[in-house]
C-alpha atoms as a PDB file:
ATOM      1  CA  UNK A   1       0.000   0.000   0.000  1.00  0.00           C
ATOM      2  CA  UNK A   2       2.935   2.321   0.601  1.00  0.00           C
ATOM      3  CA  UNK A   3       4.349   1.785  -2.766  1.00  0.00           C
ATOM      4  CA  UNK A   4       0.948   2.300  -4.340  1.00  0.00           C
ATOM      5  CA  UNK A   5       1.033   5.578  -2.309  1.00  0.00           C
ATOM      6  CA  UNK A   6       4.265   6.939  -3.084  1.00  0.00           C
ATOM      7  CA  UNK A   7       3.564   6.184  -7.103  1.00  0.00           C
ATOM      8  CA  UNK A   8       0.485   8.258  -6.575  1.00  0.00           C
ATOM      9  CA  UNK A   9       1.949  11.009  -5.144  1.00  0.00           C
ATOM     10  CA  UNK A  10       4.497  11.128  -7.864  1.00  0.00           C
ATOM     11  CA  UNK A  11       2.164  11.097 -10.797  1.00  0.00           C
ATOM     12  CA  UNK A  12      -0.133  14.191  -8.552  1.00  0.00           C
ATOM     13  CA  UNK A  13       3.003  15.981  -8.370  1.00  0.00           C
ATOM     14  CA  UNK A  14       3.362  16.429 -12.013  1.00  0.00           C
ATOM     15  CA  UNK A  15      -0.175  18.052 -12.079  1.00  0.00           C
ATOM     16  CA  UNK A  16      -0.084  20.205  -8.594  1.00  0.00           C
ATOM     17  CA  UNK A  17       2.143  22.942  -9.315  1.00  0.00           C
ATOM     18  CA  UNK A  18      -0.309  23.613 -12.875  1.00  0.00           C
ATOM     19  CA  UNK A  19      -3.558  23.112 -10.502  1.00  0.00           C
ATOM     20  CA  UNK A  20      -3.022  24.978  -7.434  1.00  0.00           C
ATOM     21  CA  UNK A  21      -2.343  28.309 -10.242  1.00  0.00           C
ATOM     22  CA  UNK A  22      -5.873  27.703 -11.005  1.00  0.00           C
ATOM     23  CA  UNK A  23      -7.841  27.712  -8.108  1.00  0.00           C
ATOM     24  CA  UNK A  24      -9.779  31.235  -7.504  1.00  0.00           C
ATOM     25  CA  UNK A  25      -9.709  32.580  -3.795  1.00  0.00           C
ATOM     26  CA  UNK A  26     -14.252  31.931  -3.161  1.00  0.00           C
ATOM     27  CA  UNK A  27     -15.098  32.348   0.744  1.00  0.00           C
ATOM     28  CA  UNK A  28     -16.804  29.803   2.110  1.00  0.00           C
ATOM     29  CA  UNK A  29     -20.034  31.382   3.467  1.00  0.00           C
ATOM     30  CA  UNK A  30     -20.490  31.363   7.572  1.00  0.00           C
ATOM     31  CA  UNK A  31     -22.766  28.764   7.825  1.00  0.00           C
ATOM     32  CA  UNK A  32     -20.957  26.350   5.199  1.00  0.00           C
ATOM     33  CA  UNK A  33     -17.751  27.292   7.466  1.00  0.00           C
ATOM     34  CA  UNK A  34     -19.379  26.027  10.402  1.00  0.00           C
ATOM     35  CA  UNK A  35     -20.726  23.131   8.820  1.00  0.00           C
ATOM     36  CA  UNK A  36     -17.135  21.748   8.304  1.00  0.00           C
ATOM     37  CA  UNK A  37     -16.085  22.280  11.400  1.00  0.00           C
ATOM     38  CA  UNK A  38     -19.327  20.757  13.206  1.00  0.00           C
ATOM     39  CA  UNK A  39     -19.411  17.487  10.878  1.00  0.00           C
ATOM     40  CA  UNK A  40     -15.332  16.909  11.784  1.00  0.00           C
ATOM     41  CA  UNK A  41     -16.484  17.479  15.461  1.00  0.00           C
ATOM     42  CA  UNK A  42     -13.903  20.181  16.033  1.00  0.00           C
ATOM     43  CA  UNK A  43     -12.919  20.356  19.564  1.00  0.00           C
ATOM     44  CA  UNK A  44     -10.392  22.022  22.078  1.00  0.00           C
ATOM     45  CA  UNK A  45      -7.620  19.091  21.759  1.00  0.00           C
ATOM     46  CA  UNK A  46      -7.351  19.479  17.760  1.00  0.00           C
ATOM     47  CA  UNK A  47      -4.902  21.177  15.320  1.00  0.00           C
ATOM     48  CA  UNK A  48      -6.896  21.709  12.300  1.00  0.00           C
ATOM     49  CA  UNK A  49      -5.131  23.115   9.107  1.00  0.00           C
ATOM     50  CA  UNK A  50      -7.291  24.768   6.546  1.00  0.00           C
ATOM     51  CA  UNK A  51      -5.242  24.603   3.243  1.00  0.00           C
ATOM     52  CA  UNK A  52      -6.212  27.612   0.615  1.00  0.00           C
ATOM     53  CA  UNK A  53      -7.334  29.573   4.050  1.00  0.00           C
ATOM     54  CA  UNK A  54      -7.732  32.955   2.059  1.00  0.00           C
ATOM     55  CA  UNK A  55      -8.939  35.129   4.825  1.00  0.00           C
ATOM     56  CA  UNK A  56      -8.483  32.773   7.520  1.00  0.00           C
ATOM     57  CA  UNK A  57     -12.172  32.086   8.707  1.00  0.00           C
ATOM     58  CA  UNK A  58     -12.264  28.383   9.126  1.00  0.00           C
ATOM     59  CA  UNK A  59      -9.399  28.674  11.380  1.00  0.00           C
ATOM     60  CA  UNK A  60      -9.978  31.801  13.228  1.00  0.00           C
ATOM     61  CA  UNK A  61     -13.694  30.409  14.110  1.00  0.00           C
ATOM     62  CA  UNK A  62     -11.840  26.492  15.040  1.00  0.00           C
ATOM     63  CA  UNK A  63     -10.319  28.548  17.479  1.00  0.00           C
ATOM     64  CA  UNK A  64     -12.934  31.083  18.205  1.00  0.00           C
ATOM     65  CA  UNK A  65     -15.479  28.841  19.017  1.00  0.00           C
ATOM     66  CA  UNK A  66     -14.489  25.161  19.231  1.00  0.00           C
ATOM     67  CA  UNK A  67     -10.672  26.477  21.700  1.00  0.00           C
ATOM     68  CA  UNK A  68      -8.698  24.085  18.329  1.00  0.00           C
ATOM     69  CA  UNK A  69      -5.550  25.917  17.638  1.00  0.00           C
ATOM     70  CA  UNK A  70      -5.312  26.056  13.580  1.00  0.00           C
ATOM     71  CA  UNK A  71      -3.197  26.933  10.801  1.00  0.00           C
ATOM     72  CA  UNK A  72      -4.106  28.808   7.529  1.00  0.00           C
ATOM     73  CA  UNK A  73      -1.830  27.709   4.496  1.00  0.00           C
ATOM     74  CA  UNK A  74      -1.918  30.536   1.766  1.00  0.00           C
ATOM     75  CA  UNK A  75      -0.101  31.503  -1.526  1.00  0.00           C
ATOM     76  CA  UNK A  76      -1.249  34.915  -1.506  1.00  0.00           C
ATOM     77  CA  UNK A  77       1.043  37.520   0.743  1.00  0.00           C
ATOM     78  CA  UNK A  78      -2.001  39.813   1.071  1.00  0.00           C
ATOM     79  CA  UNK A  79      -4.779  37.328   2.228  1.00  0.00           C
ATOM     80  CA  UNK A  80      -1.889  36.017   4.872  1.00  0.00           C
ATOM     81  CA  UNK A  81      -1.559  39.623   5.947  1.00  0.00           C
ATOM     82  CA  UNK A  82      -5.670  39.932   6.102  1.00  0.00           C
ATOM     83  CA  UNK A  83      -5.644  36.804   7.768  1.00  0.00           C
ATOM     84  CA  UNK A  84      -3.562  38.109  10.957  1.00  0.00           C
ATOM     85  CA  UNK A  85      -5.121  40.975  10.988  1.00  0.00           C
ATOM     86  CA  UNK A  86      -8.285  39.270  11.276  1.00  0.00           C
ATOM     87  CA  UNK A  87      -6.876  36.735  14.040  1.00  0.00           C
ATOM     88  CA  UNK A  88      -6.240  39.599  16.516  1.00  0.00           C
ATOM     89  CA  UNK A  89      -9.472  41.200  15.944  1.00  0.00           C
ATOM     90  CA  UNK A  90     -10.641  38.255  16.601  1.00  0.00           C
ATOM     91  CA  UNK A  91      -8.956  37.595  20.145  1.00  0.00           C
ATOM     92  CA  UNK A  92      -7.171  34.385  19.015  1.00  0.00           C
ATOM     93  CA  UNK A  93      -3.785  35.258  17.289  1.00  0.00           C
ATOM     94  CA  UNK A  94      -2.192  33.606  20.436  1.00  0.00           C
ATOM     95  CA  UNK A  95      -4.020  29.847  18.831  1.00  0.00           C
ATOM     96  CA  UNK A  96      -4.060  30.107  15.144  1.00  0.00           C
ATOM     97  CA  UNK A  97      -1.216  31.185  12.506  1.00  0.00           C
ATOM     98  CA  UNK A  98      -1.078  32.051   9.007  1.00  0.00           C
ATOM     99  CA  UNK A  99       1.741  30.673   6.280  1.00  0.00           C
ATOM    100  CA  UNK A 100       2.746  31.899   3.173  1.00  0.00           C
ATOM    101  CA  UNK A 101       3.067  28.488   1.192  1.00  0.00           C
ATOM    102  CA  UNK A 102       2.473  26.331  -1.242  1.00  0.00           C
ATOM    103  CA  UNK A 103       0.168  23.899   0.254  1.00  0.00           C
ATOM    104  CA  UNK A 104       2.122  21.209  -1.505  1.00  0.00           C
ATOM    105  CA  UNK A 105       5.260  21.914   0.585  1.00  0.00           C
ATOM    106  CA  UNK A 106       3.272  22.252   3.684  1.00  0.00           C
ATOM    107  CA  UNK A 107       3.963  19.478   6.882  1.00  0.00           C
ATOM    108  CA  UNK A 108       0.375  18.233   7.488  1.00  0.00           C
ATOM    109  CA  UNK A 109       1.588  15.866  10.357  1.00  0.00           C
ATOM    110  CA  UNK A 110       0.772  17.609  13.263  1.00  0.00           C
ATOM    111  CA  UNK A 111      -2.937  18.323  12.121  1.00  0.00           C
ATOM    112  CA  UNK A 112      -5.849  16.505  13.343  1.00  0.00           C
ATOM    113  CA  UNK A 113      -8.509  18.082  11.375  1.00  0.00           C
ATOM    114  CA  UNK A 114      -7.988  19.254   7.503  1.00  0.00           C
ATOM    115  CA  UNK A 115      -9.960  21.415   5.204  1.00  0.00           C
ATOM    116  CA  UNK A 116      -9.960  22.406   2.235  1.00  0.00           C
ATOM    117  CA  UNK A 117     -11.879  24.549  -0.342  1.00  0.00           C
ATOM    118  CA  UNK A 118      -9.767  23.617  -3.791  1.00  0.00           C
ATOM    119  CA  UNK A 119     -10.569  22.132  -7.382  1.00  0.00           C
ATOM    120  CA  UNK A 120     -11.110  18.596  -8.327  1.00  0.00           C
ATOM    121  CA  UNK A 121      -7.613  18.282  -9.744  1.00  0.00           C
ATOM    122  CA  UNK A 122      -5.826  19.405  -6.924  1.00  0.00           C
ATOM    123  CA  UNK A 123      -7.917  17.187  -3.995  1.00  0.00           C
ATOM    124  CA  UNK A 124      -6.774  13.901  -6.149  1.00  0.00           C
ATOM    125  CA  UNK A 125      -3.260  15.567  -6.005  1.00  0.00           C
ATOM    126  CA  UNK A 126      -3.332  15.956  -2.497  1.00  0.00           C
ATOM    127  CA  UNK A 127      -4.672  12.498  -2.062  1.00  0.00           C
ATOM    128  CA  UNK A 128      -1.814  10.866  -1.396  1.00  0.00           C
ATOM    129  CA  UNK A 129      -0.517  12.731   1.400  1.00  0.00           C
ATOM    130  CA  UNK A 130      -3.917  12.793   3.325  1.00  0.00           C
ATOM    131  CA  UNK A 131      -3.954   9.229   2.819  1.00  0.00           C
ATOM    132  CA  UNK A 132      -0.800   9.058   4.516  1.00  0.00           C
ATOM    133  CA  UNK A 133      -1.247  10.965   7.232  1.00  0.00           C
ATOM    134  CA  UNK A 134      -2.350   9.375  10.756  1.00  0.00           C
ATOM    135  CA  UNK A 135      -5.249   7.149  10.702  1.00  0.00           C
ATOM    136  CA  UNK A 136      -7.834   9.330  12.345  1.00  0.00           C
ATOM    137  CA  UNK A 137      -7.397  12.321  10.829  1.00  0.00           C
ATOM    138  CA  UNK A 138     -10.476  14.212   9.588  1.00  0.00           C
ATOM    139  CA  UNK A 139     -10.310  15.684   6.031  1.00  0.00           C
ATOM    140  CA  UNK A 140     -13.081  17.967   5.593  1.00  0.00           C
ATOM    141  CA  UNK A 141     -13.874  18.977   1.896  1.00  0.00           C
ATOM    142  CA  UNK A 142     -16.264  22.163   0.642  1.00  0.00           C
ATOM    143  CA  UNK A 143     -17.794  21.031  -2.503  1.00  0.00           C
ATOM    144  CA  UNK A 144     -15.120  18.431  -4.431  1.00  0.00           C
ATOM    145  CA  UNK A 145     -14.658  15.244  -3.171  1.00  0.00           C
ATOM    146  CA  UNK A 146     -11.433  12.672  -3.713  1.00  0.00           C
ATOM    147  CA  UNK A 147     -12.240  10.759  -6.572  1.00  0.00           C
ATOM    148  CA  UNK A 148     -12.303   7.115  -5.780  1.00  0.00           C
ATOM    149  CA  UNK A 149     -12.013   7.716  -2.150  1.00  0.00           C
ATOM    150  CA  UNK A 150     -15.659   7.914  -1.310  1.00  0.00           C
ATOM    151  CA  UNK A 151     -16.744   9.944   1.824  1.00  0.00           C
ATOM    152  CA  UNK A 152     -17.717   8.501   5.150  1.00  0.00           C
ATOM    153  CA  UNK A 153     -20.196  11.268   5.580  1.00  0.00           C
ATOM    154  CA  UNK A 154     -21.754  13.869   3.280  1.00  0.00           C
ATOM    155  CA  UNK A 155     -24.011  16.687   3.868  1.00  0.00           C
ATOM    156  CA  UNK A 156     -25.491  19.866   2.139  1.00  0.00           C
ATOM    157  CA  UNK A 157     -26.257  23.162   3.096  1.00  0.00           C
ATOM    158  CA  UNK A 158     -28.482  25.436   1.685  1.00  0.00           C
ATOM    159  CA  UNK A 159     -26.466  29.056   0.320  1.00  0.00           C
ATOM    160  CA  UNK A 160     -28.924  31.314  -1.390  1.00  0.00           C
ATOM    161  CA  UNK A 161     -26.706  33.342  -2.374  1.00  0.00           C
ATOM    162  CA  UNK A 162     -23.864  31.001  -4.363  1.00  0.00           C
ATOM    163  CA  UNK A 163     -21.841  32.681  -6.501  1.00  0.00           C
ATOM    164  CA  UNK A 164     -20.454  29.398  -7.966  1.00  0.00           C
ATOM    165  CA  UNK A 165     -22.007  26.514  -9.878  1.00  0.00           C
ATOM    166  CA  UNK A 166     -26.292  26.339 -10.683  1.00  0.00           C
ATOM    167  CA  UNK A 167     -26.623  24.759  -7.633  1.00  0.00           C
ATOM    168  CA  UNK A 168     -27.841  27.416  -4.191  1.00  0.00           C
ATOM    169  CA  UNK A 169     -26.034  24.647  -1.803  1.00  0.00           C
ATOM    170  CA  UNK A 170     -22.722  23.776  -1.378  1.00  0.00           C
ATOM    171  CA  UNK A 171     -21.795  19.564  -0.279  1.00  0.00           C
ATOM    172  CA  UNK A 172     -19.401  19.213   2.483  1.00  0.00           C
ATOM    173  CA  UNK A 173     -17.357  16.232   2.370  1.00  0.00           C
ATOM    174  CA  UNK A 174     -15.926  13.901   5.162  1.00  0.00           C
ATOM    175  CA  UNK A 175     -12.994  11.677   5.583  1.00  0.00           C
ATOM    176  CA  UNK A 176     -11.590   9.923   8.356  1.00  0.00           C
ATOM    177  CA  UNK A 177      -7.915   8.824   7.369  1.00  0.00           C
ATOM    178  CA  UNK A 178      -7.848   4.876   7.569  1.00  0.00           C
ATOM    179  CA  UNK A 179      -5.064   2.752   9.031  1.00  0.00           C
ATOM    180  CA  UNK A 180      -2.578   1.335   5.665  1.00  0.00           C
ATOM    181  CA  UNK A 181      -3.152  -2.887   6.133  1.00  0.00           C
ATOM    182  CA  UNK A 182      -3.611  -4.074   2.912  1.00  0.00           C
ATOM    183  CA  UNK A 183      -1.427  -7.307   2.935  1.00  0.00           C
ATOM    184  CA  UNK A 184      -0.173 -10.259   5.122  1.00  0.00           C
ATOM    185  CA  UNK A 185      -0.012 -10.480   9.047  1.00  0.00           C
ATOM    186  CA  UNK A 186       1.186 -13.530  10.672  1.00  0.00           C
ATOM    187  CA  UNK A 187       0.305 -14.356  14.411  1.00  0.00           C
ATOM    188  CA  UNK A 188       2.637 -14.115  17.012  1.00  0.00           C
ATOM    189  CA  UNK A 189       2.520 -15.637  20.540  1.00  0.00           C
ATOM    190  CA  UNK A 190      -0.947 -17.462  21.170  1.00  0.00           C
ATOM    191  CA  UNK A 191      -2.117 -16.855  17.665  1.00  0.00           C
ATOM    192  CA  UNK A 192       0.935 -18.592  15.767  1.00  0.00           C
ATOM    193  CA  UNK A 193       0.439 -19.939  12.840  1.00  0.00           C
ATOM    194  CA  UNK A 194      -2.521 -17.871  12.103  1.00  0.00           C
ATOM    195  CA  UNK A 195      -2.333 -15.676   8.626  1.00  0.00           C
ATOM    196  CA  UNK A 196      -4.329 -13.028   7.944  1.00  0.00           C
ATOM    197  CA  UNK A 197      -4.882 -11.807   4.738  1.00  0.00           C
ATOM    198  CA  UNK A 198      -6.071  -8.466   3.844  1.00  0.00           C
ATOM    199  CA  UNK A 199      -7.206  -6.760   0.861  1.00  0.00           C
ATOM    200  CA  UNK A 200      -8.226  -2.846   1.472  1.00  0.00           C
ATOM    201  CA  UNK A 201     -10.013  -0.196  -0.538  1.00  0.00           C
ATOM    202  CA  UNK A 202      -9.700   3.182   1.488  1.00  0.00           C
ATOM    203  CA  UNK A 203     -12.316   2.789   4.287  1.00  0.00           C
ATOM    204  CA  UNK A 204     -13.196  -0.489   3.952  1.00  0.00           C
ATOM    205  CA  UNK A 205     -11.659  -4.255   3.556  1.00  0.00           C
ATOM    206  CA  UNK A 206     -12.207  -8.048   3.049  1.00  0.00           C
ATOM    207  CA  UNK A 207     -10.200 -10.333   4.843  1.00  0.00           C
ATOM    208  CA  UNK A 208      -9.568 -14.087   5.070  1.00  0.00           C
ATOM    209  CA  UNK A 209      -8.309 -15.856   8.786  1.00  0.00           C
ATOM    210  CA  UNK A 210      -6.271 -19.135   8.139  1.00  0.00           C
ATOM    211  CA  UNK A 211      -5.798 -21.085  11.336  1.00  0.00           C
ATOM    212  CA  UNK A 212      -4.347 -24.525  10.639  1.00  0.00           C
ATOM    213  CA  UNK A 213      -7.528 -26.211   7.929  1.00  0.00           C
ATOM    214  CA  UNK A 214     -10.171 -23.783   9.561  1.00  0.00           C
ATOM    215  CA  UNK A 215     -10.886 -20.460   7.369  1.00  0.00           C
ATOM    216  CA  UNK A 216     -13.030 -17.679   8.300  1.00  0.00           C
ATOM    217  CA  UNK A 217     -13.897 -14.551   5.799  1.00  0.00           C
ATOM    218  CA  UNK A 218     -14.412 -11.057   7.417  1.00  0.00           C
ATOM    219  CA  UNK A 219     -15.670  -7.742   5.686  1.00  0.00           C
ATOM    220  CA  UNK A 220     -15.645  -4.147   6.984  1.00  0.00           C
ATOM    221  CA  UNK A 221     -14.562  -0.877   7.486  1.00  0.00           C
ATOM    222  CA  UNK A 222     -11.408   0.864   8.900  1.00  0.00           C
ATOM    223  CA  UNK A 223     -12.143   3.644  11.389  1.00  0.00           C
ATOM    224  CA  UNK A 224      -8.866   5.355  11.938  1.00  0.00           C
ATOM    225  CA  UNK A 225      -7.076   2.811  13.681  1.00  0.00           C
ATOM    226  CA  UNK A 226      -9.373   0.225  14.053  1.00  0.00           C
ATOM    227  CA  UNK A 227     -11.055  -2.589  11.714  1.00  0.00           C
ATOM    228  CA  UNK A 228     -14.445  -3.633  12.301  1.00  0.00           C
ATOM    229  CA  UNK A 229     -16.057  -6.274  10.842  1.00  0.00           C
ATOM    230  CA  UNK A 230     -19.417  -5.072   8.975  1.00  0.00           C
ATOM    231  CA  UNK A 231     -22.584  -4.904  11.451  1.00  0.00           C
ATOM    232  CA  UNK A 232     -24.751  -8.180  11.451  1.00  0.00           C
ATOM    233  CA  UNK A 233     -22.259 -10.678  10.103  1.00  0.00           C
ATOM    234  CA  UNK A 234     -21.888 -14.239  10.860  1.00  0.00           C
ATOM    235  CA  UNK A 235     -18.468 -13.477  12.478  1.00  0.00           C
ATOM    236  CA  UNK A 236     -17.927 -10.649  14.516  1.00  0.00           C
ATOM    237  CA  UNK A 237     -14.041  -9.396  15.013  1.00  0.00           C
ATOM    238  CA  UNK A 238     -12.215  -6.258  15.827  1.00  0.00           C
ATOM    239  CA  UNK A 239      -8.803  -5.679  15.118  1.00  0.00           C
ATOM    240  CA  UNK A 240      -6.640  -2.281  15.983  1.00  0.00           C
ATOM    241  CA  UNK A 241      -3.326  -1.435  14.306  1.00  0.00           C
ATOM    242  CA  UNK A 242      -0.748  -0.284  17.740  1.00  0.00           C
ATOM    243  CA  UNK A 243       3.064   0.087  17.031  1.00  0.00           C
ATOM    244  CA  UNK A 244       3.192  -1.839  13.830  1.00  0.00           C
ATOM    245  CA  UNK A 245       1.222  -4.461  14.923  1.00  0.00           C
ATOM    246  CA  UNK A 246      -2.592  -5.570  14.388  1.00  0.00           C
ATOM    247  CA  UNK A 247      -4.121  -6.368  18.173  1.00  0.00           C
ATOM    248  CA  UNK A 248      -7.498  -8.545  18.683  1.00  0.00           C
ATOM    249  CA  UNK A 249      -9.934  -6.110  20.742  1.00  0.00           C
ATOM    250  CA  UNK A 250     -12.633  -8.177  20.219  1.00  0.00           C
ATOM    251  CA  UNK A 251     -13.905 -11.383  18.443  1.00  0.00           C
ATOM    252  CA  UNK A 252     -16.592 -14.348  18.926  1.00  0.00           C
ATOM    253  CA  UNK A 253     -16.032 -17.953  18.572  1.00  0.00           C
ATOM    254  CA  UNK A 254     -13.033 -19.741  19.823  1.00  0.00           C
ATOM    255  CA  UNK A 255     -11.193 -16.344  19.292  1.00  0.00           C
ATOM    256  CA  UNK A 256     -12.974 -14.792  21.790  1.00  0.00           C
ATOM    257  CA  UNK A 257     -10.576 -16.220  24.500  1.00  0.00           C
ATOM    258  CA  UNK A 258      -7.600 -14.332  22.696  1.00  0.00           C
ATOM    259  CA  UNK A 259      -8.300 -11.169  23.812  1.00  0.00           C
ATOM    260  CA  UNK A 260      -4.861  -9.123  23.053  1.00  0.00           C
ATOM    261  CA  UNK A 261      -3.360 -11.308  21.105  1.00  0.00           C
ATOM    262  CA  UNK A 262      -1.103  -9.724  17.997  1.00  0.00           C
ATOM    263  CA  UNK A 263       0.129 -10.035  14.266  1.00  0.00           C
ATOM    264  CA  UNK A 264       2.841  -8.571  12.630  1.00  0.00           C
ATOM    265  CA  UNK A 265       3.335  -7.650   8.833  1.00  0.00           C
ATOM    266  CA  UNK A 266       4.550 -10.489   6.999  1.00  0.00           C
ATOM    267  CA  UNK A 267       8.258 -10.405   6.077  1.00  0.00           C
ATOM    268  CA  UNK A 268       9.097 -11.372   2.471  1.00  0.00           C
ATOM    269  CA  UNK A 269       5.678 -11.715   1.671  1.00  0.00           C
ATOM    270  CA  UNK A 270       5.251 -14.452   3.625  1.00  0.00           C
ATOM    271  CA  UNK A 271       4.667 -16.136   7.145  1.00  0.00           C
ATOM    272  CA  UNK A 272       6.782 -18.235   9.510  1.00  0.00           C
ATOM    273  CA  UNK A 273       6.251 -22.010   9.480  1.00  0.00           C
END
């Protein structure tokens, strides 16, 4: 999955620089800006970066209202400027800051919370590095979406007055960064022997348990750094991805008594005899 990643990003870089010229500086109105910080659940204990922040209102109202500290990524020197000015007016220059940057260069580690206000072209160049960032993070989109990468959540808000498109609403977009398993895991300690194979798309997976001749198939969805197995099956199991390694949180059948038990990537593409 890493390799697929890194290929991505280098075929998105070739387009970024030409996208990112393109896209027009469009406020988000108030209640579209709150709407993307209410559907991420913006709180006191996040980071959130806004990238595009033009005149710095998602992030001066994270901090404003929700207590997030923030930072506003901007190529324009004069909307940066506006920006500040705007954050002490405000009361919160002490939380949020404002960067004059190409969002492409920007470090989006630290963030817990992302938005983002761009063009189609330039959210699948992104891609990559969202995808990469820690599972958990919340990417918030106004309008586009991220191709192939279907949102967890969507909603719409009604804008009377929309200057862009036919449409009088705008769609805001939600993502929730999953954990990167796609592969093998071999069981360690009490569950040796065992191979688990994975096959993920984004958000979601299929997986197949091998333990000596018996075989179990699991299907479900990643939540940050957890997988759960899809509501109603016939087997229900729970994995979480902790330093590197996959940990049972939950399960029924015999594995129900293995409570804590690990597996580790597979090495060489394959398990231990």
């Amino acid at each position: 999955m890493k390799r697929l990643l890194a290929a991505a990003a280098l075929c998105a870089a070739a387009v970024a620089a030409r996208a990112l010229e393109e896209v027009p500086f469009i406020t988000s109105p108030d209640n579209v800006t709150l709407e993307m910080l209410r559907i991420a659940h913006v709180g006191k204990d996040d980071h959130l970066i806004d990238l595009g922040s033009g005149d710095g209102r998602i992030v001066i109202l994270a901090a404003q209202r929700f207590g997030a500290s923030g930072l506003g990524v901007e190529i324009v020197p004069d909307l940066v400027r506006q920006s500040e000015r705007n954050a002490r007016d405000a009361g919160v220059a002490d939380r949020v800051a404002f960067r004059q940057q190409d969002i492409f260069e920007t470090d989006l580690s630290g963030a817990t919370v992302v938005t983002m206000y761009l063009l189609p072209d330039v959210n699948l160049a992104l891609r990559p590095r969202l995808l990469a960032l820690r599972p958990g993070t919340r990417i918030v989109s106004h309008d586009w979406d991220l191709g192939d990468w279907k949102p967890d959540r969507t909603t719409v808000v009604e804008v009377p007055d929309k200057q862009v498109g036919l449409q009088k609403s705008s769609r805001v977009h939600l993502w929730t960064v999953p954990a990167q398993v796609h592969g093998l895991w071999c069981g360690s300690g009490v569950l040796r022997g065992t191979r688990f194979a994975v096959e993920q798309h984004y958000q979601t997976f299929r997986a197949t348990m091998t333990r000596g001749e018996r075989v179990r198939a699991y299907e479900g969805t990643i939540q940050g750094d957890t997988l759960h197995s899809l509501p109603g099956a016939r087997t229900q199991m729970q994995l979480r991805l902790r330093d590197g390694r996959l940990e049972l949180v939950q399960a029924d059948g015999p594995l129900a008594l293995l409570k804590g038990a690990t597996l580790q990537a597979a090495t060489g593409g394959r398990c231990p005899d």
